[in-house]
PDB file of N, CA and C in Angstrom:
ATOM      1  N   UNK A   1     -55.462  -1.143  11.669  1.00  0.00           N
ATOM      2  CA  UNK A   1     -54.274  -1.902  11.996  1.00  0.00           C
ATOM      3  C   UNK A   1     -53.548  -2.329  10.728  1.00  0.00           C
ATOM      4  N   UNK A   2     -54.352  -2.669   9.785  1.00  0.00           N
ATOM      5  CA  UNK A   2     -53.817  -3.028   8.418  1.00  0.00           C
ATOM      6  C   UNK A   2     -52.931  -2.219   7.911  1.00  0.00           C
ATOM      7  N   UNK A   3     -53.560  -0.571   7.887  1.00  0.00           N
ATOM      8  CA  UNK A   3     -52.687   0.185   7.655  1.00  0.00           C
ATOM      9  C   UNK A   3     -51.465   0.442   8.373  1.00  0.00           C
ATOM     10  N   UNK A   4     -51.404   0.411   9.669  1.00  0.00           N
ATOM     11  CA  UNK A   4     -50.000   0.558  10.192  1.00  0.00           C
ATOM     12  C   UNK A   4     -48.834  -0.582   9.754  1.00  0.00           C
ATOM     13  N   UNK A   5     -49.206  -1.881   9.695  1.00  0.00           N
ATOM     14  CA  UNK A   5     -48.681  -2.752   9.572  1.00  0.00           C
ATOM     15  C   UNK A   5     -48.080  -2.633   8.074  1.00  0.00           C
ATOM     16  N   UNK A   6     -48.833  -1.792   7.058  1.00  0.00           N
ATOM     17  CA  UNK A   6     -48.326  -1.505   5.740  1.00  0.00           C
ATOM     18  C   UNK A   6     -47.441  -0.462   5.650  1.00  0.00           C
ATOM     19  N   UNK A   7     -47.553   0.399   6.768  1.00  0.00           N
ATOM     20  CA  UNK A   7     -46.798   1.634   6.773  1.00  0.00           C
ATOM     21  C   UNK A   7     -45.291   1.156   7.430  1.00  0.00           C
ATOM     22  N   UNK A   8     -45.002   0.088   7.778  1.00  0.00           N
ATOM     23  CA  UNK A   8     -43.709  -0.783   8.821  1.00  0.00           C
ATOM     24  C   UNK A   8     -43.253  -1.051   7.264  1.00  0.00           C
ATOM     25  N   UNK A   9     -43.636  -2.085   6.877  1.00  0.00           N
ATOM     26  CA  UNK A   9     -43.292  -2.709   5.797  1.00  0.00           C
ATOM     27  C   UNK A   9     -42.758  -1.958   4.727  1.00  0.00           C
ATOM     28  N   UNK A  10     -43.415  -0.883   4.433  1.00  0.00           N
ATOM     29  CA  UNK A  10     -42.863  -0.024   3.268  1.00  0.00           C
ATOM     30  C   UNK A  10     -41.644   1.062   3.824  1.00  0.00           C
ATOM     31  N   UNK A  11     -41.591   1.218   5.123  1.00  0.00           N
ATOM     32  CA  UNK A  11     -40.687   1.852   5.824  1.00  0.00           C
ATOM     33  C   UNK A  11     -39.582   0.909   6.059  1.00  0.00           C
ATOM     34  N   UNK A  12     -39.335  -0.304   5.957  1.00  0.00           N
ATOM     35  CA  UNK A  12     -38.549  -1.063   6.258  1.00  0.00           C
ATOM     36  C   UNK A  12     -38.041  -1.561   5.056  1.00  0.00           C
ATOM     37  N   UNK A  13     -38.755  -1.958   3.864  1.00  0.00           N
ATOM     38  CA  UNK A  13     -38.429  -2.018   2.645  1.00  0.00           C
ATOM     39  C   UNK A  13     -37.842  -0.519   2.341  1.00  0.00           C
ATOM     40  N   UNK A  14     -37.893   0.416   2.599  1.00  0.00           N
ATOM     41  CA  UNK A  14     -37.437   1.696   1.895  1.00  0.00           C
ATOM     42  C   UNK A  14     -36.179   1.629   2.544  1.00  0.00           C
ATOM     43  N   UNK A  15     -35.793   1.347   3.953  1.00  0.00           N
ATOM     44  CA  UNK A  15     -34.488   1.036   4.737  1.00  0.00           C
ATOM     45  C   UNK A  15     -33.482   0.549   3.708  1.00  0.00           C
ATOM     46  N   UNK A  16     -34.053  -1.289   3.490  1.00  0.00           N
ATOM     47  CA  UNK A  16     -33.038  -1.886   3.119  1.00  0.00           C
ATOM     48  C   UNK A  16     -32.536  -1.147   1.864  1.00  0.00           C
ATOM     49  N   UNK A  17     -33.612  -0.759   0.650  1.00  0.00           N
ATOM     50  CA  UNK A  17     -33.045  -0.530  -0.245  1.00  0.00           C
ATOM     51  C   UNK A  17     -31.693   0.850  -0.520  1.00  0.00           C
ATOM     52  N   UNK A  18     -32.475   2.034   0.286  1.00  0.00           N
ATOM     53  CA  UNK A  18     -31.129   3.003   0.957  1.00  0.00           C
ATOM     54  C   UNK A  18     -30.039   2.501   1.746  1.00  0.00           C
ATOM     55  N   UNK A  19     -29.985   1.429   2.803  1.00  0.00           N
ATOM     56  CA  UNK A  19     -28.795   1.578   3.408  1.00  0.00           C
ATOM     57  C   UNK A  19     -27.354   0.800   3.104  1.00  0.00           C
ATOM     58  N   UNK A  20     -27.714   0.265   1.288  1.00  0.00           N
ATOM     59  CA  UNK A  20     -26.681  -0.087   0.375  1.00  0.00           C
ATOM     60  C   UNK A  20     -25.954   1.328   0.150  1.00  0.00           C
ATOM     61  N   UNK A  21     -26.468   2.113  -0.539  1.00  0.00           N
ATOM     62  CA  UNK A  21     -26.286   3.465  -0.919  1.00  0.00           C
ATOM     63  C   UNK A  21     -25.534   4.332   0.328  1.00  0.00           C
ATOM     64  N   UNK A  22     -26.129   4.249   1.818  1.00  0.00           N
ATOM     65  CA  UNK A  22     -25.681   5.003   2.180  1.00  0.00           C
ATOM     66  C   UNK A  22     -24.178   4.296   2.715  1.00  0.00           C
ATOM     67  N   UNK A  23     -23.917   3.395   2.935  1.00  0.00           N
ATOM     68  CA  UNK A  23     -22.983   2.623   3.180  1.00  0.00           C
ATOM     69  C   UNK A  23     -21.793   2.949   2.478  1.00  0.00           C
ATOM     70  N   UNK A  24     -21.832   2.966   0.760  1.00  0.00           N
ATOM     71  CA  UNK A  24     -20.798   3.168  -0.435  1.00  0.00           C
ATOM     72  C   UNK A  24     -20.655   4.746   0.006  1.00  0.00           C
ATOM     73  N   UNK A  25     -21.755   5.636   0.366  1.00  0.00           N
ATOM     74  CA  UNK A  25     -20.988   6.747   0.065  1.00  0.00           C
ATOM     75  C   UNK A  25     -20.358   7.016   1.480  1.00  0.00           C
ATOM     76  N   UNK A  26     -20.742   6.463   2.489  1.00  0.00           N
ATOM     77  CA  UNK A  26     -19.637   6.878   3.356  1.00  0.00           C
ATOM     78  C   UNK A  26     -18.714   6.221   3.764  1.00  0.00           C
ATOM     79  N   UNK A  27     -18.406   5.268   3.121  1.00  0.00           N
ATOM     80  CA  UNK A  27     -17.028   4.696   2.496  1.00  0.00           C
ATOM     81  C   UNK A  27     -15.646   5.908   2.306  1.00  0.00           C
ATOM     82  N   UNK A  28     -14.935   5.423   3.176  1.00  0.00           N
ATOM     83  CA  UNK A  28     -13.993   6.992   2.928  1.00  0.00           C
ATOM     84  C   UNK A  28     -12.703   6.935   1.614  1.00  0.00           C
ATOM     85  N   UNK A  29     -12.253   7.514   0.774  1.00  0.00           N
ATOM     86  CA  UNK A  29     -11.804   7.152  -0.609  1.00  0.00           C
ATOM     87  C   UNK A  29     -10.501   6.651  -0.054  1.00  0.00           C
ATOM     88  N   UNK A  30      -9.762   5.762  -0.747  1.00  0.00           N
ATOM     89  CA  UNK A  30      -8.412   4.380  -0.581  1.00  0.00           C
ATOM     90  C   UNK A  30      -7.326   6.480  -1.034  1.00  0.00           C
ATOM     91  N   UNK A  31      -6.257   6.130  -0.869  1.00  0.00           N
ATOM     92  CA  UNK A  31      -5.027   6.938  -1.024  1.00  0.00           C
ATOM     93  C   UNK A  31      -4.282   6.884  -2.466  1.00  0.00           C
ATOM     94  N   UNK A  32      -4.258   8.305  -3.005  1.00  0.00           N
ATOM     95  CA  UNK A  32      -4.164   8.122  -4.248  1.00  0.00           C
ATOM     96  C   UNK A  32      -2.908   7.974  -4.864  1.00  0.00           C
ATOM     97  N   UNK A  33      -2.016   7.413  -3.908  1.00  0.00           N
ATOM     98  CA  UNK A  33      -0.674   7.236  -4.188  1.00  0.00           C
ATOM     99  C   UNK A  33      -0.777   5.476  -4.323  1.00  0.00           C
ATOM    100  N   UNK A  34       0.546   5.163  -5.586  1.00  0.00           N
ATOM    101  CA  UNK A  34       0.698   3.993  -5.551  1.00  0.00           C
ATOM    102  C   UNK A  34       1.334   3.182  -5.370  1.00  0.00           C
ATOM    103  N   UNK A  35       1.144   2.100  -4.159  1.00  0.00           N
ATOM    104  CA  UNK A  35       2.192   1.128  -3.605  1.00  0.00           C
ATOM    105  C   UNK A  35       3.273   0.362  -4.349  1.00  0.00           C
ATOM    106  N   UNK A  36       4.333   0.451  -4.454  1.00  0.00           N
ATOM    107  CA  UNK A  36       4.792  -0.660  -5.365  1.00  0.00           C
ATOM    108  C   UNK A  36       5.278  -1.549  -3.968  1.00  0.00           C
ATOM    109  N   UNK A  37       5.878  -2.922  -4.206  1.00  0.00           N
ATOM    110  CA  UNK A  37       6.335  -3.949  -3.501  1.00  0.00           C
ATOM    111  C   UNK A  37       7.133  -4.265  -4.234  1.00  0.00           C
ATOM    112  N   UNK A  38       7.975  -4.606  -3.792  1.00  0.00           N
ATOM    113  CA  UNK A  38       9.692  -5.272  -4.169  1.00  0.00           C
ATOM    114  C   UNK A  38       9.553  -6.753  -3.631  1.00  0.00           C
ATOM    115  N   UNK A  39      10.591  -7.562  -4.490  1.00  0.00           N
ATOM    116  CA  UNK A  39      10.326  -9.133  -3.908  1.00  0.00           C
ATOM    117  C   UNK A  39      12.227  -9.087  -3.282  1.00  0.00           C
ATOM    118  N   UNK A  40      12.332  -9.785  -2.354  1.00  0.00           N
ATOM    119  CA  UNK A  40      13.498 -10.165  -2.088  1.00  0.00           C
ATOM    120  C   UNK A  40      13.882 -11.133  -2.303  1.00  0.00           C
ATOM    121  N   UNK A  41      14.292 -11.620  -3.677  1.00  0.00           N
ATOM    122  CA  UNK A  41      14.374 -13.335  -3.237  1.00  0.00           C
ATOM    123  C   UNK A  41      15.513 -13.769  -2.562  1.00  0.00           C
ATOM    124  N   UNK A  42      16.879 -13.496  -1.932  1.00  0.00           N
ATOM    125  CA  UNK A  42      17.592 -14.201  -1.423  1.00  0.00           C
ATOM    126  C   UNK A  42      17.230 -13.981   0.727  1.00  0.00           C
ATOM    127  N   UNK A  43      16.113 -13.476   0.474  1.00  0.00           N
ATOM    128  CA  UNK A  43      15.735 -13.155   2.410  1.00  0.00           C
ATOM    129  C   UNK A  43      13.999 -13.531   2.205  1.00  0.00           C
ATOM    130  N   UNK A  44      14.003 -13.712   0.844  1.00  0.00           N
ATOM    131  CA  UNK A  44      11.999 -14.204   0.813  1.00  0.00           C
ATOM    132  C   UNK A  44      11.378 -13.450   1.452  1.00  0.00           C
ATOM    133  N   UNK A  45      11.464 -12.321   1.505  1.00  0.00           N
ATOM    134  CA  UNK A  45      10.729 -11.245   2.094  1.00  0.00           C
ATOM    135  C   UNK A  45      10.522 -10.356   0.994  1.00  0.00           C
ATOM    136  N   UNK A  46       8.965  -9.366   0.922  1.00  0.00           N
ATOM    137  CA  UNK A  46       8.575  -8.046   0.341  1.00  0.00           C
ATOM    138  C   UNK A  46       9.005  -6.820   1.324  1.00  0.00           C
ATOM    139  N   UNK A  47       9.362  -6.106   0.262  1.00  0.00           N
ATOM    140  CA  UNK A  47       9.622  -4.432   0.824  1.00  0.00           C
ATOM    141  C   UNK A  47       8.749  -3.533   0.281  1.00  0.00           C
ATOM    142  N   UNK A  48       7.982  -2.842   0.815  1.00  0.00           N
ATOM    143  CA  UNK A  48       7.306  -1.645   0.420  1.00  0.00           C
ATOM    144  C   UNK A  48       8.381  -0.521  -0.079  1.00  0.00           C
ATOM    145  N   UNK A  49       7.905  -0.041  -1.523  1.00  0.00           N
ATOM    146  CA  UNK A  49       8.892   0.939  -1.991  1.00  0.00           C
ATOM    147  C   UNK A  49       8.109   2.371  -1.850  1.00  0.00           C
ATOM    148  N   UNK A  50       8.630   2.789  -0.712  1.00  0.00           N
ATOM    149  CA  UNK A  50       8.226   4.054  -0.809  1.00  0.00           C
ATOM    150  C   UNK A  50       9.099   5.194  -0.035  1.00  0.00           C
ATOM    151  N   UNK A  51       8.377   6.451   0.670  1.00  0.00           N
ATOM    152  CA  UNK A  51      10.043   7.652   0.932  1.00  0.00           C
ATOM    153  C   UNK A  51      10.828   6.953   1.760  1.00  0.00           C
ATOM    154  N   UNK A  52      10.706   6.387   2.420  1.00  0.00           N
ATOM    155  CA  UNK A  52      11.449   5.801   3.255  1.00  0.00           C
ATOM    156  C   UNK A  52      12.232   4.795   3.003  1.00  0.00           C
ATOM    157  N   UNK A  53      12.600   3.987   1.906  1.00  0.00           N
ATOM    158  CA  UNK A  53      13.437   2.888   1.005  1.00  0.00           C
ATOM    159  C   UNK A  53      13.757   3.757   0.145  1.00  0.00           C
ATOM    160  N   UNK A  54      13.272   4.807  -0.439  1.00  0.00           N
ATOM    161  CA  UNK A  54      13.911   5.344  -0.892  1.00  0.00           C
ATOM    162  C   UNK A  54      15.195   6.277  -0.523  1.00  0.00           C
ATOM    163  N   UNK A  55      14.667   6.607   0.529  1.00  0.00           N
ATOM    164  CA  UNK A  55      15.809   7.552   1.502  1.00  0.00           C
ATOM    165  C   UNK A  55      17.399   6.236   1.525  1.00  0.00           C
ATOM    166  N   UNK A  56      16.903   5.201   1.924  1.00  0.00           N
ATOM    167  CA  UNK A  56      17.885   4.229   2.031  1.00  0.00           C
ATOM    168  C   UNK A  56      18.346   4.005   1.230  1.00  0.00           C
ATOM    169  N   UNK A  57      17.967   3.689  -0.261  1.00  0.00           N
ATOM    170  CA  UNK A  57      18.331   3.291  -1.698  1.00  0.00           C
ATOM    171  C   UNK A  57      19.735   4.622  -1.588  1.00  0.00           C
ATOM    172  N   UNK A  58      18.863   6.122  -1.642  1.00  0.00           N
ATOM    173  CA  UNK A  58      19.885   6.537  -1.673  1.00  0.00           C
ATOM    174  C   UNK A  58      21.718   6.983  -0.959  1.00  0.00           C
ATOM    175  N   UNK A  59      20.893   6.486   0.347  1.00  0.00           N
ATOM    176  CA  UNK A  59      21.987   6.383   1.323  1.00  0.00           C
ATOM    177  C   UNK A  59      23.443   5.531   0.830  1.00  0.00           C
ATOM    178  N   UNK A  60      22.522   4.198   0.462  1.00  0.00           N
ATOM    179  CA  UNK A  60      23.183   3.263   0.119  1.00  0.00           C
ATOM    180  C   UNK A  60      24.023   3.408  -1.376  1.00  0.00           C
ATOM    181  N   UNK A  61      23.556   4.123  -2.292  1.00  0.00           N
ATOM    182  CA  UNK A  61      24.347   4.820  -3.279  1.00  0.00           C
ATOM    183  C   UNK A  61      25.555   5.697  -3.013  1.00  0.00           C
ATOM    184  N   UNK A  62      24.891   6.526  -2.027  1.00  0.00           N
ATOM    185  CA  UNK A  62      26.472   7.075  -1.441  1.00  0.00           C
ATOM    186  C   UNK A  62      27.564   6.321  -0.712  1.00  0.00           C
ATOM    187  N   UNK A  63      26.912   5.871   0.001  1.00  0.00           N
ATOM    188  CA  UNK A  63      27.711   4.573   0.579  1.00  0.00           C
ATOM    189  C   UNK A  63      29.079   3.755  -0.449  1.00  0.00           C
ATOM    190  N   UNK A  64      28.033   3.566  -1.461  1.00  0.00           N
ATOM    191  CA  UNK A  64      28.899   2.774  -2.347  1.00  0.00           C
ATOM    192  C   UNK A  64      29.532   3.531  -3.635  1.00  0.00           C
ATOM    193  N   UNK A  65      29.409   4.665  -3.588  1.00  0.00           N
ATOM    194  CA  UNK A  65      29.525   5.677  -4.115  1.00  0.00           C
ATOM    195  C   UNK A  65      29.843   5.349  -6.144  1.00  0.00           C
ATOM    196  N   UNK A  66      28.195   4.866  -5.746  1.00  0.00           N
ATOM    197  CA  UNK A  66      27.803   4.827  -7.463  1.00  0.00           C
ATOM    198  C   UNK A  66      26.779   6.126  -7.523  1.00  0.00           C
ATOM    199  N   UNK A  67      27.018   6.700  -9.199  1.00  0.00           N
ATOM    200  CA  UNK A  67      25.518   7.427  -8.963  1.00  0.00           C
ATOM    201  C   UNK A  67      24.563   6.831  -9.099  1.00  0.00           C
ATOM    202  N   UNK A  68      22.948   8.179  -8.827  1.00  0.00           N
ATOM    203  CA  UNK A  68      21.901   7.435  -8.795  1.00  0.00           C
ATOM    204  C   UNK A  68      21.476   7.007  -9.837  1.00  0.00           C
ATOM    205  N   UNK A  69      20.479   5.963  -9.701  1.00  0.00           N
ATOM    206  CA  UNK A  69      20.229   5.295 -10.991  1.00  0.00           C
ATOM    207  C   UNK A  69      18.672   4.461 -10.328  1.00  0.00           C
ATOM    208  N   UNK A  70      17.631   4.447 -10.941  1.00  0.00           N
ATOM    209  CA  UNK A  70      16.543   4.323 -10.401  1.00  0.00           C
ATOM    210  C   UNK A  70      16.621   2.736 -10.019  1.00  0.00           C
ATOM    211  N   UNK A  71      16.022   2.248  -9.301  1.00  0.00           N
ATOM    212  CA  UNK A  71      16.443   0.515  -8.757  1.00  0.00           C
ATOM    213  C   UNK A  71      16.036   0.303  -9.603  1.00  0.00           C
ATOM    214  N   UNK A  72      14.738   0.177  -9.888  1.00  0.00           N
ATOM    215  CA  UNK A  72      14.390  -0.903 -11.404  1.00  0.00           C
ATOM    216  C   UNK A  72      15.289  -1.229 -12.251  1.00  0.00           C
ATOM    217  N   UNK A  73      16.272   0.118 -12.468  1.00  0.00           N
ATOM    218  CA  UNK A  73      16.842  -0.279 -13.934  1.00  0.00           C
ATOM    219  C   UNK A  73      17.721  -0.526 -13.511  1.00  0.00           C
ATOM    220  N   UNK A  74      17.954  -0.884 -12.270  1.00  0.00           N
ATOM    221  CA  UNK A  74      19.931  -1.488 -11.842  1.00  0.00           C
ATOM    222  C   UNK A  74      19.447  -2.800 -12.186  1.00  0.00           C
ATOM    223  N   UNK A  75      20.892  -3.779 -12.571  1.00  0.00           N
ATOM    224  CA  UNK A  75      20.847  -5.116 -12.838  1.00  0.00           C
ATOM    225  C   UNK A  75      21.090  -5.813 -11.963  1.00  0.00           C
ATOM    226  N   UNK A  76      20.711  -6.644 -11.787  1.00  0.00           N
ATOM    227  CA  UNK A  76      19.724  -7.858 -11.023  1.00  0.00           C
ATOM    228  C   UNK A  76      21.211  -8.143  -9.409  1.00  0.00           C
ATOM    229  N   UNK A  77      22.220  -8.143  -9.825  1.00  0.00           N
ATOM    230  CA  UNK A  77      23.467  -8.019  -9.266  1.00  0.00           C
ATOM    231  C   UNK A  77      23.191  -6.880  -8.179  1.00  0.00           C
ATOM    232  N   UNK A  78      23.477  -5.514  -8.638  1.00  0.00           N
ATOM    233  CA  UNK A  78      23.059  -4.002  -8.265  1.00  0.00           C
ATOM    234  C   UNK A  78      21.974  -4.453  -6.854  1.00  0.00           C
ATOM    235  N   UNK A  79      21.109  -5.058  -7.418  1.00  0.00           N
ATOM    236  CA  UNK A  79      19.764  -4.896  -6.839  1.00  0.00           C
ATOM    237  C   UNK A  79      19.976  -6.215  -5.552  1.00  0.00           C
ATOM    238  N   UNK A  80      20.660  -7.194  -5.606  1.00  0.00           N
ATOM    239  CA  UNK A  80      20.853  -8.174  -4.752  1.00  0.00           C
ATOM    240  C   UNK A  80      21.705  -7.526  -3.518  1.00  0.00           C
ATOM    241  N   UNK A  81      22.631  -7.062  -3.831  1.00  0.00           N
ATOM    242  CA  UNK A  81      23.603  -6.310  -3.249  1.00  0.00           C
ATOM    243  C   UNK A  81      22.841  -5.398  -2.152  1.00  0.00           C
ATOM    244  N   UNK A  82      22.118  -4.503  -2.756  1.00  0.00           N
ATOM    245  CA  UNK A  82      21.803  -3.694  -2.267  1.00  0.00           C
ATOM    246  C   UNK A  82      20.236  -4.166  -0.577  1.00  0.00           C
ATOM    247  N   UNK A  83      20.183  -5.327  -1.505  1.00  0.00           N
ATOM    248  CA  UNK A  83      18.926  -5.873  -0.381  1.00  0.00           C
ATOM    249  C   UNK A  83      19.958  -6.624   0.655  1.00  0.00           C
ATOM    250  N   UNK A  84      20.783  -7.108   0.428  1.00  0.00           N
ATOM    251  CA  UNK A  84      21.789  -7.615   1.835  1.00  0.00           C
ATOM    252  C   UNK A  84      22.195  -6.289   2.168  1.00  0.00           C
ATOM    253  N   UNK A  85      22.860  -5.205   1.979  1.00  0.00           N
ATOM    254  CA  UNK A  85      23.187  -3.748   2.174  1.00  0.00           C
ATOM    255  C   UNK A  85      22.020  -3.502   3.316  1.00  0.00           C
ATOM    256  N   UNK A  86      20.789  -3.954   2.818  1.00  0.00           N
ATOM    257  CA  UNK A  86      19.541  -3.094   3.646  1.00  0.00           C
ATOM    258  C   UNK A  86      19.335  -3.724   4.575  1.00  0.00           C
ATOM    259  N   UNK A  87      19.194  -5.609   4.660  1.00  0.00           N
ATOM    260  CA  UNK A  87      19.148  -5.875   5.607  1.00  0.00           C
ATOM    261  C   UNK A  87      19.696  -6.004   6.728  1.00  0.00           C
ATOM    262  N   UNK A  88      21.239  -5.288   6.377  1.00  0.00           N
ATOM    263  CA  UNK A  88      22.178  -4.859   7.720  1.00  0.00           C
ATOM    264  C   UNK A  88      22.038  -3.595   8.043  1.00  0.00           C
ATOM    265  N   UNK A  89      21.138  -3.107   7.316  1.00  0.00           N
ATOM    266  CA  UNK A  89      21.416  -1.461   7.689  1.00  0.00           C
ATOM    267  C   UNK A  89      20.034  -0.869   7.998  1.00  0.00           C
ATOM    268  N   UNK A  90      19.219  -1.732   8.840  1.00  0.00           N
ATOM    269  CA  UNK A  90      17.636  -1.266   9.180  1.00  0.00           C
ATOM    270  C   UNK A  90      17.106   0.078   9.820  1.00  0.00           C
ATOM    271  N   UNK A  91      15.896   0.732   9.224  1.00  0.00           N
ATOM    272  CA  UNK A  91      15.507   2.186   9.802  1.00  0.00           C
ATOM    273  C   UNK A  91      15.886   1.960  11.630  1.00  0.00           C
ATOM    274  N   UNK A  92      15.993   2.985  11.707  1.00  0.00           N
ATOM    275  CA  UNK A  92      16.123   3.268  13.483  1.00  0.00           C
ATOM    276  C   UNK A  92      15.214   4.140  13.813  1.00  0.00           C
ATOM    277  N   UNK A  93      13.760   3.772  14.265  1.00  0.00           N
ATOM    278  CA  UNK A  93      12.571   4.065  14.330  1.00  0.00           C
ATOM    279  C   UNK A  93      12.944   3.817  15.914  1.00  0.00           C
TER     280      UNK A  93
END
């Protein structure tokens, strides 16, 4: 009986220490693209910058028929403008 009771124990100790390990690897890998977020400050809201704000950014360039010019580097004006622009002009999902 001794022995079975040793054979639980070392089978159960061998558990815990594998099912750290197996846990991490089947962990499925995060997306190797990278999120940026935009701050809005005059609506206090974040925007996810990605194809889809971008599609709009550029819409909204034609619209106003400036060329393109990457948002970051528009000035702070540019960039206000353009977030009241967006919040009247929402995806149609």
């Amino acid at each position: 009986m001794h022995r079975v009771d040793r054979f639980i124990c070392s089978f159960f100790l061998a558990a815990a220490i594998v099912a750290p390990a197996v846990v991490v690897a089947g962990a499925e890998a995060q997306e190797a693209r990278v999120q940026v977020r935009v701050y809005d400050r005059d609506h206090r809201d974040y925007h996810n910058w990605d194809d889809r704000e971008d599609r709009a950014y550029r819409r909204y360039l034609v619209e106003q028929r400036r060329s393109y010019r990457e948002y970051e580097r528009q000035n702070h004006s540019v960039q206000r403008h353009y977030w009241n622009w967006r919040h009247s002009h929402p995806d149609r999902d």
